[in-house]
PDB file of N, CA and C in Angstrom:
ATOM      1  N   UNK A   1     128.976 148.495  84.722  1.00  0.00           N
ATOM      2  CA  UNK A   1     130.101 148.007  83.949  1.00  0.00           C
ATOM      3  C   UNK A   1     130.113 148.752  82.621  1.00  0.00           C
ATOM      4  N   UNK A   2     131.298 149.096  82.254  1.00  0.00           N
ATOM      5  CA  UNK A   2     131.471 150.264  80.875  1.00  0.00           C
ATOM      6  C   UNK A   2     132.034 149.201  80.117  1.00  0.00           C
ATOM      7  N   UNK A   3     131.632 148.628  78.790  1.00  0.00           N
ATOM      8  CA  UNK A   3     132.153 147.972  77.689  1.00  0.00           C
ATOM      9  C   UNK A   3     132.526 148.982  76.309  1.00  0.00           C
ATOM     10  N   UNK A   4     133.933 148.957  75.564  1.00  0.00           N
ATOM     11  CA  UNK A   4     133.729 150.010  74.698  1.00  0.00           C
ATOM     12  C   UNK A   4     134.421 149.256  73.382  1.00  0.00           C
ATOM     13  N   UNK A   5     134.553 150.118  72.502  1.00  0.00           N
ATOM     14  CA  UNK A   5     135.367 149.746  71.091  1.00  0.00           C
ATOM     15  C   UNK A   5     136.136 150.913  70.745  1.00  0.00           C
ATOM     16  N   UNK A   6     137.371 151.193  70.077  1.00  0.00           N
ATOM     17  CA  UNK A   6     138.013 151.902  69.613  1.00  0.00           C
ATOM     18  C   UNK A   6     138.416 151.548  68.382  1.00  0.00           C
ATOM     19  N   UNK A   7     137.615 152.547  67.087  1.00  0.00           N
ATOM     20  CA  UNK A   7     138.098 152.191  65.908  1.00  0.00           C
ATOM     21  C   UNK A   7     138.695 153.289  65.085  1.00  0.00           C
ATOM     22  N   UNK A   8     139.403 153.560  64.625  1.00  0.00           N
ATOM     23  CA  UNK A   8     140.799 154.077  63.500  1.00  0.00           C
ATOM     24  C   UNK A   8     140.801 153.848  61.856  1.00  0.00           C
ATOM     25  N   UNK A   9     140.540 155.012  61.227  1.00  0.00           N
ATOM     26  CA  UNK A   9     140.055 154.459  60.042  1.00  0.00           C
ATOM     27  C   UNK A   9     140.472 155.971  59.298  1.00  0.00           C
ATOM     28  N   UNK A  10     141.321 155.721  58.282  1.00  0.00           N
ATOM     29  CA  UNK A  10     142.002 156.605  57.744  1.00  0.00           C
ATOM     30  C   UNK A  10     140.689 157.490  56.732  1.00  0.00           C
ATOM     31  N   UNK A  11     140.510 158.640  57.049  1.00  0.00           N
ATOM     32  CA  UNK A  11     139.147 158.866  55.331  1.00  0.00           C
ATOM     33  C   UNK A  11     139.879 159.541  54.370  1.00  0.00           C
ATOM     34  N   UNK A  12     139.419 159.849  53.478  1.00  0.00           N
ATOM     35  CA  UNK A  12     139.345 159.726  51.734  1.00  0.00           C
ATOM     36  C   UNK A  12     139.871 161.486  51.727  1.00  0.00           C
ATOM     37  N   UNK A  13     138.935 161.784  52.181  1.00  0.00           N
ATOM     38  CA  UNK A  13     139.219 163.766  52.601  1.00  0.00           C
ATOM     39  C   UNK A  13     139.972 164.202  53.579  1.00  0.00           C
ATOM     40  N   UNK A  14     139.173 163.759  55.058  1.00  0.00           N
ATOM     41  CA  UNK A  14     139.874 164.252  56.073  1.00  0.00           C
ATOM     42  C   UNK A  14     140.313 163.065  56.943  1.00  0.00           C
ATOM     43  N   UNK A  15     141.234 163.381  57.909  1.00  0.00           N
ATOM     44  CA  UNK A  15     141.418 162.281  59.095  1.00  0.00           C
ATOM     45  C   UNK A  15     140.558 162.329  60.363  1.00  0.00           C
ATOM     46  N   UNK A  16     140.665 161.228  60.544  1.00  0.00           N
ATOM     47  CA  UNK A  16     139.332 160.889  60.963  1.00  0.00           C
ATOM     48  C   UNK A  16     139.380 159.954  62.002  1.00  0.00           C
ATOM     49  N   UNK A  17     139.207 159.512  63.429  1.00  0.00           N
ATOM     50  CA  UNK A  17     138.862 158.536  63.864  1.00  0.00           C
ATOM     51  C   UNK A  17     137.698 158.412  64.702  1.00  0.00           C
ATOM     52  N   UNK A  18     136.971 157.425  64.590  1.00  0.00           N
ATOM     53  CA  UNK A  18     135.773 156.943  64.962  1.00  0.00           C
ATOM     54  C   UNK A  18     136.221 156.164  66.409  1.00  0.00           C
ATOM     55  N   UNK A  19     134.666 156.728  67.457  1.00  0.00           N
ATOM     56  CA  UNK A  19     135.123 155.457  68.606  1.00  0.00           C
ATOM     57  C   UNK A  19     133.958 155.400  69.153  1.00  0.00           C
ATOM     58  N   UNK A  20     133.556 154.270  69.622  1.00  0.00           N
ATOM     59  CA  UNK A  20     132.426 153.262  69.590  1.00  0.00           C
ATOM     60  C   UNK A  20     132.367 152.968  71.184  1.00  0.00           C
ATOM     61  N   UNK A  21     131.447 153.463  71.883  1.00  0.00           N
ATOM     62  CA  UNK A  21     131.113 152.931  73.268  1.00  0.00           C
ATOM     63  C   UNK A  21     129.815 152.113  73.377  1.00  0.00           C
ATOM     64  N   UNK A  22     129.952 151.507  74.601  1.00  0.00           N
ATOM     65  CA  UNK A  22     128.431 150.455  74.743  1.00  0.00           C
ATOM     66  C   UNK A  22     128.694 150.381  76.346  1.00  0.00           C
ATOM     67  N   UNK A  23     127.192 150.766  77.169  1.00  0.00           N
ATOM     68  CA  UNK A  23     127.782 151.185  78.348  1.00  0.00           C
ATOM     69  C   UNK A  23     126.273 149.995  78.898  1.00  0.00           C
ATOM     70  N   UNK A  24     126.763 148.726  79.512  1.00  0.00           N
ATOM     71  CA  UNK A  24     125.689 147.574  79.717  1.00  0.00           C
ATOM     72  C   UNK A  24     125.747 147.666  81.190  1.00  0.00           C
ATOM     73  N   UNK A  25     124.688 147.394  81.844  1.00  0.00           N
ATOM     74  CA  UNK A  25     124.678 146.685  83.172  1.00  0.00           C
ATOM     75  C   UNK A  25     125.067 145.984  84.059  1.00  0.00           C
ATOM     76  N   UNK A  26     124.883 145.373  85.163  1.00  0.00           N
ATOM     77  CA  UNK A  26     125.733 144.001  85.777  1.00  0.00           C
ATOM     78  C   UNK A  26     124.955 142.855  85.413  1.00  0.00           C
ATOM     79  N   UNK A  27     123.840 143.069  84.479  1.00  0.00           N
ATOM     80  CA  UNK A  27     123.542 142.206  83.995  1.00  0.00           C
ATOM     81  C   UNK A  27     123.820 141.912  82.206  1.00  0.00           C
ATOM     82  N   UNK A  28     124.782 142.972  82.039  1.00  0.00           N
ATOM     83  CA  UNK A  28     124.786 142.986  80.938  1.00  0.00           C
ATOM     84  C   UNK A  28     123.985 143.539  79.505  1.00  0.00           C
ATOM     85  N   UNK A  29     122.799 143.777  80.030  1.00  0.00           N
ATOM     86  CA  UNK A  29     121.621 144.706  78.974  1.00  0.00           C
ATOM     87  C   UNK A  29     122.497 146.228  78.706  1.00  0.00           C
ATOM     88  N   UNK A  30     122.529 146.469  77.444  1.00  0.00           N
ATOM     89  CA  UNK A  30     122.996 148.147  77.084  1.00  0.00           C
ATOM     90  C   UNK A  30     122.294 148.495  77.833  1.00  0.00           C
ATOM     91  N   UNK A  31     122.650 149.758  78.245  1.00  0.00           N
ATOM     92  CA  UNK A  31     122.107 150.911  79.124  1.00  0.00           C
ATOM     93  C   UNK A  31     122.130 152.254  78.135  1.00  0.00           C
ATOM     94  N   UNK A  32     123.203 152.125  77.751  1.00  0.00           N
ATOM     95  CA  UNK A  32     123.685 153.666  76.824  1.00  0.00           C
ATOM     96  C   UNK A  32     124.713 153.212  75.722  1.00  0.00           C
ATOM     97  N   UNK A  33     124.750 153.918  74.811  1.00  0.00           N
ATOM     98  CA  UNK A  33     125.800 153.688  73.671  1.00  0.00           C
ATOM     99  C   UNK A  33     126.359 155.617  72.980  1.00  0.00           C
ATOM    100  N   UNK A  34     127.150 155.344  72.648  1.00  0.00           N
ATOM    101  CA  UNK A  34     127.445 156.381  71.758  1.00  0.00           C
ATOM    102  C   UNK A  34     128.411 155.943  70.490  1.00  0.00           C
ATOM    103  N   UNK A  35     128.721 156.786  69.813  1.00  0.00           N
ATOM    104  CA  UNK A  35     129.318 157.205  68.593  1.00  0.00           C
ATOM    105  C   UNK A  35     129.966 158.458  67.999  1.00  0.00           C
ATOM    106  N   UNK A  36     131.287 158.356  68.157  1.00  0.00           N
ATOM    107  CA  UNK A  36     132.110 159.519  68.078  1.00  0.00           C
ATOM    108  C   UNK A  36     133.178 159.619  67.746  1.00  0.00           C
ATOM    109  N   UNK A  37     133.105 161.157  66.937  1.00  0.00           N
ATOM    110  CA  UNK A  37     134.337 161.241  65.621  1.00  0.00           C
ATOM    111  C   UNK A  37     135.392 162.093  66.529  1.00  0.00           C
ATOM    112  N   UNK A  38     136.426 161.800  66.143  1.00  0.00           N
ATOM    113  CA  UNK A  38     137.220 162.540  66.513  1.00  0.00           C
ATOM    114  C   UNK A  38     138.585 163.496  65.315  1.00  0.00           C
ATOM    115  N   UNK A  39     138.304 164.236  64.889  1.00  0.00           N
ATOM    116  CA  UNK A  39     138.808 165.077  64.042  1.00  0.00           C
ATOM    117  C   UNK A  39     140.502 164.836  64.035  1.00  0.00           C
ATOM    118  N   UNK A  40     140.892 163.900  64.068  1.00  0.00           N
ATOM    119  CA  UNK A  40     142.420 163.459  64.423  1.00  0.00           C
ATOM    120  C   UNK A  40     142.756 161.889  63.894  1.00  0.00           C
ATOM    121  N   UNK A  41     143.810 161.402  63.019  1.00  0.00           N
ATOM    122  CA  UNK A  41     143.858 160.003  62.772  1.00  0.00           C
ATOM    123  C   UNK A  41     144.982 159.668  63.655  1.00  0.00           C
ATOM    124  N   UNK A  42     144.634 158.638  64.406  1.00  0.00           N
ATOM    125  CA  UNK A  42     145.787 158.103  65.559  1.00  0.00           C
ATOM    126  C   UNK A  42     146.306 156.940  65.030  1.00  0.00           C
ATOM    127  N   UNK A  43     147.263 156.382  65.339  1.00  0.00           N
ATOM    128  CA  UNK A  43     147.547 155.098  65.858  1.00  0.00           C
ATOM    129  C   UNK A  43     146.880 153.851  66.359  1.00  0.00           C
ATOM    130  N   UNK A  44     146.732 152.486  66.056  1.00  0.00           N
ATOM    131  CA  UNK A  44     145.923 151.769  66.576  1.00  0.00           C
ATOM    132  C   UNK A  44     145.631 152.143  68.027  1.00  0.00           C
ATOM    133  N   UNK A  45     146.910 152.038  68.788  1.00  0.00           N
ATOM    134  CA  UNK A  45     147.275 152.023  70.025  1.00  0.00           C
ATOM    135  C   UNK A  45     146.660 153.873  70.963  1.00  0.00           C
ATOM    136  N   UNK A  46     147.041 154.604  70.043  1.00  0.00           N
ATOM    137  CA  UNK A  46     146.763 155.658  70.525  1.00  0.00           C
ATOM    138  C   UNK A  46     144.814 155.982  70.293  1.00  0.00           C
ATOM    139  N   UNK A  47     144.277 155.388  69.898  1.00  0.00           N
ATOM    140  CA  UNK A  47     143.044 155.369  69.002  1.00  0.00           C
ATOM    141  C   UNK A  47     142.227 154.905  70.267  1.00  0.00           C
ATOM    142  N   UNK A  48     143.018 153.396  70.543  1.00  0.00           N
ATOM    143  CA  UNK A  48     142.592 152.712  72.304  1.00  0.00           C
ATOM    144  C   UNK A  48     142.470 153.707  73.171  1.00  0.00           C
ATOM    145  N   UNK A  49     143.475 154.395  73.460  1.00  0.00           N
ATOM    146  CA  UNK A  49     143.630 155.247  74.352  1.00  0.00           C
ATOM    147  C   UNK A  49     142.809 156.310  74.385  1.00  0.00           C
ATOM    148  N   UNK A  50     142.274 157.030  73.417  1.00  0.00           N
ATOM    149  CA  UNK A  50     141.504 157.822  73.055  1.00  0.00           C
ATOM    150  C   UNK A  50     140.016 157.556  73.517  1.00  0.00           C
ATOM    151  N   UNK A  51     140.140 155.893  73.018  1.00  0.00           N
ATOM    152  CA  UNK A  51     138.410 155.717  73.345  1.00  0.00           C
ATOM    153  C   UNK A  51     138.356 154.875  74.334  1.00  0.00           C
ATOM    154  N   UNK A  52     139.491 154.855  75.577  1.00  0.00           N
ATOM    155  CA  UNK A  52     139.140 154.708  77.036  1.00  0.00           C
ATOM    156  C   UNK A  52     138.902 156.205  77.406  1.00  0.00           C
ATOM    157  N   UNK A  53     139.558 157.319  77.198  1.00  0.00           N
ATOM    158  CA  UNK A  53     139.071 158.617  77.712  1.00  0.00           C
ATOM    159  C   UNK A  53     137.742 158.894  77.608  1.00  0.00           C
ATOM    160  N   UNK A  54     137.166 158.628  76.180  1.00  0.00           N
ATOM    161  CA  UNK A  54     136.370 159.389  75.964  1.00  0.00           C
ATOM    162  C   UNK A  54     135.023 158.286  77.010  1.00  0.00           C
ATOM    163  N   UNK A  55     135.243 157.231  76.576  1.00  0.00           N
ATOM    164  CA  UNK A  55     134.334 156.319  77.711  1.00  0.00           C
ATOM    165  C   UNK A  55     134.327 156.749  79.272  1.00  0.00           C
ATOM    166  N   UNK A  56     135.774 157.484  79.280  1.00  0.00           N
ATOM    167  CA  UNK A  56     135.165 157.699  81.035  1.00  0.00           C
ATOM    168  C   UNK A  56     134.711 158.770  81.254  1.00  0.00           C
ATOM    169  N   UNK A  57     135.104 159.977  79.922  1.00  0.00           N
ATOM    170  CA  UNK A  57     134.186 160.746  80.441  1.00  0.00           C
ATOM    171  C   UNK A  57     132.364 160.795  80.023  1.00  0.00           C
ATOM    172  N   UNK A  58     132.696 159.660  79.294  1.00  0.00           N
ATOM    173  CA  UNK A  58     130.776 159.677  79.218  1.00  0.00           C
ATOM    174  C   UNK A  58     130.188 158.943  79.938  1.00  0.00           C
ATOM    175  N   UNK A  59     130.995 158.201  81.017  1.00  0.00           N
ATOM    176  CA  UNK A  59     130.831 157.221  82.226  1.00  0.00           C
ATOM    177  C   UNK A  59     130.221 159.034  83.076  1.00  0.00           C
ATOM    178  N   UNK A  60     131.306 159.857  83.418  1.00  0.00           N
ATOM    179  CA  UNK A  60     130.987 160.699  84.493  1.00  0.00           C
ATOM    180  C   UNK A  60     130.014 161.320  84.015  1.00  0.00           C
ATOM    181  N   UNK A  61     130.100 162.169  82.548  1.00  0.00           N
ATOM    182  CA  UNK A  61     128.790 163.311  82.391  1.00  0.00           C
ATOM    183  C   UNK A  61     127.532 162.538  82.587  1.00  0.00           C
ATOM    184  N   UNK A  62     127.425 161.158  82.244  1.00  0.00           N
ATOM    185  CA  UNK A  62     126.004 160.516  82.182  1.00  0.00           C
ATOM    186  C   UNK A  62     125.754 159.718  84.078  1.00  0.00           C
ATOM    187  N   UNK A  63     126.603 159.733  84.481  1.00  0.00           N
ATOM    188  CA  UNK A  63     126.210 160.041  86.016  1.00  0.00           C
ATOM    189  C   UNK A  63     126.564 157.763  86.225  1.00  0.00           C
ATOM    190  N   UNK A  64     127.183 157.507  85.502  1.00  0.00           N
ATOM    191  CA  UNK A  64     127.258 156.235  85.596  1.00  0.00           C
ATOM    192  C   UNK A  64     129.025 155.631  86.122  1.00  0.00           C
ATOM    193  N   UNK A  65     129.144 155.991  87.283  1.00  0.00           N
ATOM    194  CA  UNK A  65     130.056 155.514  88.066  1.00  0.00           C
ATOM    195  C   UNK A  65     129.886 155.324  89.525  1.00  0.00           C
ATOM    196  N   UNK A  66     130.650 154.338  90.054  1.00  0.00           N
ATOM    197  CA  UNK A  66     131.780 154.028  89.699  1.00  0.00           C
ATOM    198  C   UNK A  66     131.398 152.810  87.929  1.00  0.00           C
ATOM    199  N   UNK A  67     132.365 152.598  87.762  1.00  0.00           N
ATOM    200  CA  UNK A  67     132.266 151.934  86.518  1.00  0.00           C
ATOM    201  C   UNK A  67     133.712 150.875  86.266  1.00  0.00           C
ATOM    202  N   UNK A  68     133.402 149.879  85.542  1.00  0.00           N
ATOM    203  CA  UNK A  68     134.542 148.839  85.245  1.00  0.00           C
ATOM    204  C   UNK A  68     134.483 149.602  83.587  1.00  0.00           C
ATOM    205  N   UNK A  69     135.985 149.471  82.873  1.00  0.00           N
ATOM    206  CA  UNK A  69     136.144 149.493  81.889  1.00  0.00           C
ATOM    207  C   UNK A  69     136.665 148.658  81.290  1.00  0.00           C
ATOM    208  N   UNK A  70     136.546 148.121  80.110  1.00  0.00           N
ATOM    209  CA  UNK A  70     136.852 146.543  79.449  1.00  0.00           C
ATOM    210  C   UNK A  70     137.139 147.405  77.976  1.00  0.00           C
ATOM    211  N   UNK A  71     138.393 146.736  77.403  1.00  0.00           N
ATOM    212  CA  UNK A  71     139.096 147.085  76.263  1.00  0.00           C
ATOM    213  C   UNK A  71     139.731 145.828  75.647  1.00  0.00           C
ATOM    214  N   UNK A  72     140.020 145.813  74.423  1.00  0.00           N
ATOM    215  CA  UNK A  72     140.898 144.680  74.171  1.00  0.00           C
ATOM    216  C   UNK A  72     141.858 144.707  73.566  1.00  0.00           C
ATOM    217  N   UNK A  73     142.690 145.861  73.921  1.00  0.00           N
ATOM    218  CA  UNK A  73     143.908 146.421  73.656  1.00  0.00           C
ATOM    219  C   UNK A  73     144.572 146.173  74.533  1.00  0.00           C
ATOM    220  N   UNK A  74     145.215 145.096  74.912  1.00  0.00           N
ATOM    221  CA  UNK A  74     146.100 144.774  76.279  1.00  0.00           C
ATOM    222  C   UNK A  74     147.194 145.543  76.561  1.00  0.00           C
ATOM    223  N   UNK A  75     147.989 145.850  75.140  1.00  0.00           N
ATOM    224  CA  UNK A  75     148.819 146.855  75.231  1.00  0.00           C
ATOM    225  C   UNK A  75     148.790 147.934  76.089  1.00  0.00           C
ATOM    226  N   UNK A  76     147.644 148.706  75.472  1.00  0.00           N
ATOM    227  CA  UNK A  76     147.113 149.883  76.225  1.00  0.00           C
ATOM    228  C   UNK A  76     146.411 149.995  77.610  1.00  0.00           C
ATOM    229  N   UNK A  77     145.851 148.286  78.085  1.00  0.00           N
ATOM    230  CA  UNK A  77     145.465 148.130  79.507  1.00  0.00           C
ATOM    231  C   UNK A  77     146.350 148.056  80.207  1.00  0.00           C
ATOM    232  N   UNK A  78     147.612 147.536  79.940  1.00  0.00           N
ATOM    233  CA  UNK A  78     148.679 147.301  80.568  1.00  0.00           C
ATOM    234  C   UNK A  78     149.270 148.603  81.378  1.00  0.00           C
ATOM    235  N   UNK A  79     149.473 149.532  80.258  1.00  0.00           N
ATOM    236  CA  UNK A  79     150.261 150.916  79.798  1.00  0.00           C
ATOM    237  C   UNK A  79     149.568 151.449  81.432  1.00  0.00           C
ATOM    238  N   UNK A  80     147.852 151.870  81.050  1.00  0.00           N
ATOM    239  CA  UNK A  80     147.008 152.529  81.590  1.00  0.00           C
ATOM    240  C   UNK A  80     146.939 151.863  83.298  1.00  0.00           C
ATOM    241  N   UNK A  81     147.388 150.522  83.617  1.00  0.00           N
ATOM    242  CA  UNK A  81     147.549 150.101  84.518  1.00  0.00           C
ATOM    243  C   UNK A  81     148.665 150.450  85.254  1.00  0.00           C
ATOM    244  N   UNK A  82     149.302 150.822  85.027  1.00  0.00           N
ATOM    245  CA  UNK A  82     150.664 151.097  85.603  1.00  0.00           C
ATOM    246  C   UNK A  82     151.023 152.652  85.964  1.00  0.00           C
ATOM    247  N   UNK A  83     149.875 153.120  86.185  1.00  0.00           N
ATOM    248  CA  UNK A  83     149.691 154.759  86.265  1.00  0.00           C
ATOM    249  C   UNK A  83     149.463 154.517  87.695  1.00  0.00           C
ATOM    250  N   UNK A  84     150.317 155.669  88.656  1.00  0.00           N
ATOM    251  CA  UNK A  84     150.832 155.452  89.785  1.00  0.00           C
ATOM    252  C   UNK A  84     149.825 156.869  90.756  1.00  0.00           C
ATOM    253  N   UNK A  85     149.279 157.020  91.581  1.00  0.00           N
ATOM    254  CA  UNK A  85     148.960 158.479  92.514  1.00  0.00           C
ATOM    255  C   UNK A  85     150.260 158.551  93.466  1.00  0.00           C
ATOM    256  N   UNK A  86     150.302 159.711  93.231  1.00  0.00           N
ATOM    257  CA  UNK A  86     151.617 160.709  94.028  1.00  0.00           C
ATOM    258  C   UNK A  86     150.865 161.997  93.956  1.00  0.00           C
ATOM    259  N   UNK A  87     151.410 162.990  95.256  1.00  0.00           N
ATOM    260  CA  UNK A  87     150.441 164.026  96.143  1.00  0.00           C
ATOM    261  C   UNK A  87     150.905 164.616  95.051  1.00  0.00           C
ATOM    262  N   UNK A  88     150.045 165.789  95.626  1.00  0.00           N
ATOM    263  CA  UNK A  88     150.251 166.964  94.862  1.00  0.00           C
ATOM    264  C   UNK A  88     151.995 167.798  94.844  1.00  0.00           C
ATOM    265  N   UNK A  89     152.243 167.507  96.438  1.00  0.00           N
ATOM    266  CA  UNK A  89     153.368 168.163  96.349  1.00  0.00           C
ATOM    267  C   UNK A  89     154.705 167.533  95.485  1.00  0.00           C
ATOM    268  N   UNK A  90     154.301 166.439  95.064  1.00  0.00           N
ATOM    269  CA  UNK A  90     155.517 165.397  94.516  1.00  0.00           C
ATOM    270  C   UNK A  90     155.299 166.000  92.821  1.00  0.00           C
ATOM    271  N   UNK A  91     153.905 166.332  92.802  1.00  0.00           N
ATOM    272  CA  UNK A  91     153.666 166.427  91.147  1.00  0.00           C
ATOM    273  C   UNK A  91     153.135 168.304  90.769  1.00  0.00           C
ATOM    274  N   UNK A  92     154.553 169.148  91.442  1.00  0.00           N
ATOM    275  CA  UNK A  92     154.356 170.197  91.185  1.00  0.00           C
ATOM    276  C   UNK A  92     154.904 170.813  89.817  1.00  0.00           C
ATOM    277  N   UNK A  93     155.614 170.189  89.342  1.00  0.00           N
ATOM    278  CA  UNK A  93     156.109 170.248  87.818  1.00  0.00           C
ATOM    279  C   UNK A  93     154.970 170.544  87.167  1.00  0.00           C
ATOM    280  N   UNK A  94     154.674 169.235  87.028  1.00  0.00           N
ATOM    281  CA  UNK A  94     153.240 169.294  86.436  1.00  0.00           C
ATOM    282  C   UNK A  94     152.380 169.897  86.413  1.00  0.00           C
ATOM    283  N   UNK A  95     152.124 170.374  87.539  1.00  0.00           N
ATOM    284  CA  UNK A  95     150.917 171.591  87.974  1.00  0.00           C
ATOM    285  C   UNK A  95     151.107 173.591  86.700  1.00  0.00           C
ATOM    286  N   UNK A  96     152.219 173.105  87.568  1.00  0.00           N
ATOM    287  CA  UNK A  96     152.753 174.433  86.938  1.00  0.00           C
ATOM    288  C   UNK A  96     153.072 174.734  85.623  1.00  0.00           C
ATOM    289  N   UNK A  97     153.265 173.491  84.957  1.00  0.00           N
ATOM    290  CA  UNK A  97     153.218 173.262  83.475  1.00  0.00           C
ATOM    291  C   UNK A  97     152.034 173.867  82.530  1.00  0.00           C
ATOM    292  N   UNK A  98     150.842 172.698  83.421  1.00  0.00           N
ATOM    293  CA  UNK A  98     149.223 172.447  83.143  1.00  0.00           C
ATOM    294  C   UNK A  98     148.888 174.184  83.365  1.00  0.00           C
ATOM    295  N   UNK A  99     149.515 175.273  84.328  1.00  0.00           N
ATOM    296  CA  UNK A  99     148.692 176.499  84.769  1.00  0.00           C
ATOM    297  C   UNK A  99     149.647 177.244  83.328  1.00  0.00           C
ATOM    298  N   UNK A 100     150.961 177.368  82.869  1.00  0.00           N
ATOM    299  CA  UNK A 100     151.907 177.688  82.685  1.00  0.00           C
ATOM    300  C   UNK A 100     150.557 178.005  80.910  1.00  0.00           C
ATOM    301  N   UNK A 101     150.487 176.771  80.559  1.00  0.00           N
ATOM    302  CA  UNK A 101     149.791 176.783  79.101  1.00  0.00           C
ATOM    303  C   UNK A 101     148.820 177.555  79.044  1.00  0.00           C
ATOM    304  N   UNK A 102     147.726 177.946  80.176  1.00  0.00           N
ATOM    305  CA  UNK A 102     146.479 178.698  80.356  1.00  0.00           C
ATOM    306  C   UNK A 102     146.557 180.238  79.910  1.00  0.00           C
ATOM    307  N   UNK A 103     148.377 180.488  79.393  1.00  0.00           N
ATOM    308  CA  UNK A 103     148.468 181.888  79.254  1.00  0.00           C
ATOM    309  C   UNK A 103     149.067 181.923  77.806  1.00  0.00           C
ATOM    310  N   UNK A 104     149.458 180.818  77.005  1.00  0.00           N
ATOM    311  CA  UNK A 104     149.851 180.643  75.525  1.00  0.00           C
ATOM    312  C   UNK A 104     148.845 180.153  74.442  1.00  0.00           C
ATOM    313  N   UNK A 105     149.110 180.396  73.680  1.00  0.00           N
ATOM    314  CA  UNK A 105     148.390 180.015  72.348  1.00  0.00           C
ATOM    315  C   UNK A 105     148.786 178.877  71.632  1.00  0.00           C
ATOM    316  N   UNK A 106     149.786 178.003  71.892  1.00  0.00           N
ATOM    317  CA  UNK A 106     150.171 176.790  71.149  1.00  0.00           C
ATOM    318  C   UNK A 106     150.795 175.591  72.444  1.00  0.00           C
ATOM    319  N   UNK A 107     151.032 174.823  71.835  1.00  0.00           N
ATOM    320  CA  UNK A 107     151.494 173.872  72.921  1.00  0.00           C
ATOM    321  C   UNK A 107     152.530 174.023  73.263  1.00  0.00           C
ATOM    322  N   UNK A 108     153.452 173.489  74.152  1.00  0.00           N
ATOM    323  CA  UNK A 108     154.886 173.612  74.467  1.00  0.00           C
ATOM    324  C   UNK A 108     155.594 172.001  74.835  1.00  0.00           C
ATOM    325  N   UNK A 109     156.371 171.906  73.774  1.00  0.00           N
ATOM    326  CA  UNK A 109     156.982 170.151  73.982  1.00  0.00           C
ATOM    327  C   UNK A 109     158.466 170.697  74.751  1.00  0.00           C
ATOM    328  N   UNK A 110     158.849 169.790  75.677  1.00  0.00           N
ATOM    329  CA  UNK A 110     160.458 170.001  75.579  1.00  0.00           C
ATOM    330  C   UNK A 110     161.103 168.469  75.877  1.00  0.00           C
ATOM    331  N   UNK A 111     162.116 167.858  75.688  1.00  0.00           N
ATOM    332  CA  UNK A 111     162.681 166.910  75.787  1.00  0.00           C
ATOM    333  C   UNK A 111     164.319 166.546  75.739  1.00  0.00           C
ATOM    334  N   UNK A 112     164.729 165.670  76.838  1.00  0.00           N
ATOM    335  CA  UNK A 112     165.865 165.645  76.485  1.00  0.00           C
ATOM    336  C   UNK A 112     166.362 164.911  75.804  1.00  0.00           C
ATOM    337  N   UNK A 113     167.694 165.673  74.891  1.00  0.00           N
ATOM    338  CA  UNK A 113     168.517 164.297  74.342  1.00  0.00           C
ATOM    339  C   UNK A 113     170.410 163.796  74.055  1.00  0.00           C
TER     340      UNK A 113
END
């Protein structure tokens, strides 16, 4: 079971957000913890989001899955719940987007309006 915290905290110099994992047992005893900055000031909401990623990927590099994740950002459990699998062939946009950037130097937004 993966338990975490996501905290957001504006600094004095630079921006800054902090995010707080605690990775316990099925019995509940910590197993692992970390602590980590992230060179970016988010949003409460986006801050959540940030430090469910970063929890799963320290769920996989540390070899601890499958795994439950627990947040208390309902907002953002909600959001993250509602994320759908569709094949590959349905999500070729995307693909080609994700390969498309591997050859630029900045990001690329587009949107309609």
């Amino acid at each position: 079971m993966l338990r975490f915290e996501g905290f957001t905290k504006r600094l004095w110099l630079a921006n800054s957000t902090g995010v707080g994992l605690v990775i316990r047992d099925h019995c509940g005893t910590v197993v692992a913890s970390s602590s980590q900055q992230v060179e970016a000031y988010f949003s409460p909401q986006i801050a959540e989001a940030v430090a469910i990623l970063r929890c799963m990927i320290f769920a996989v590099d540390s070899g601890l899955v499958p795994a439950v994740i627990e947040s208390d950002a309902l907002g953002v459990v909600n959001f993250v719940n509602k994320v759908s699998y569709v094949p590959t062939k349905a999500n070729f946009v995307a693909y080609a987007l994700a390969k498309l950037i591997l050859n630029l130097t900045e990001d690329l937004f587009w949107m309609e309006t």
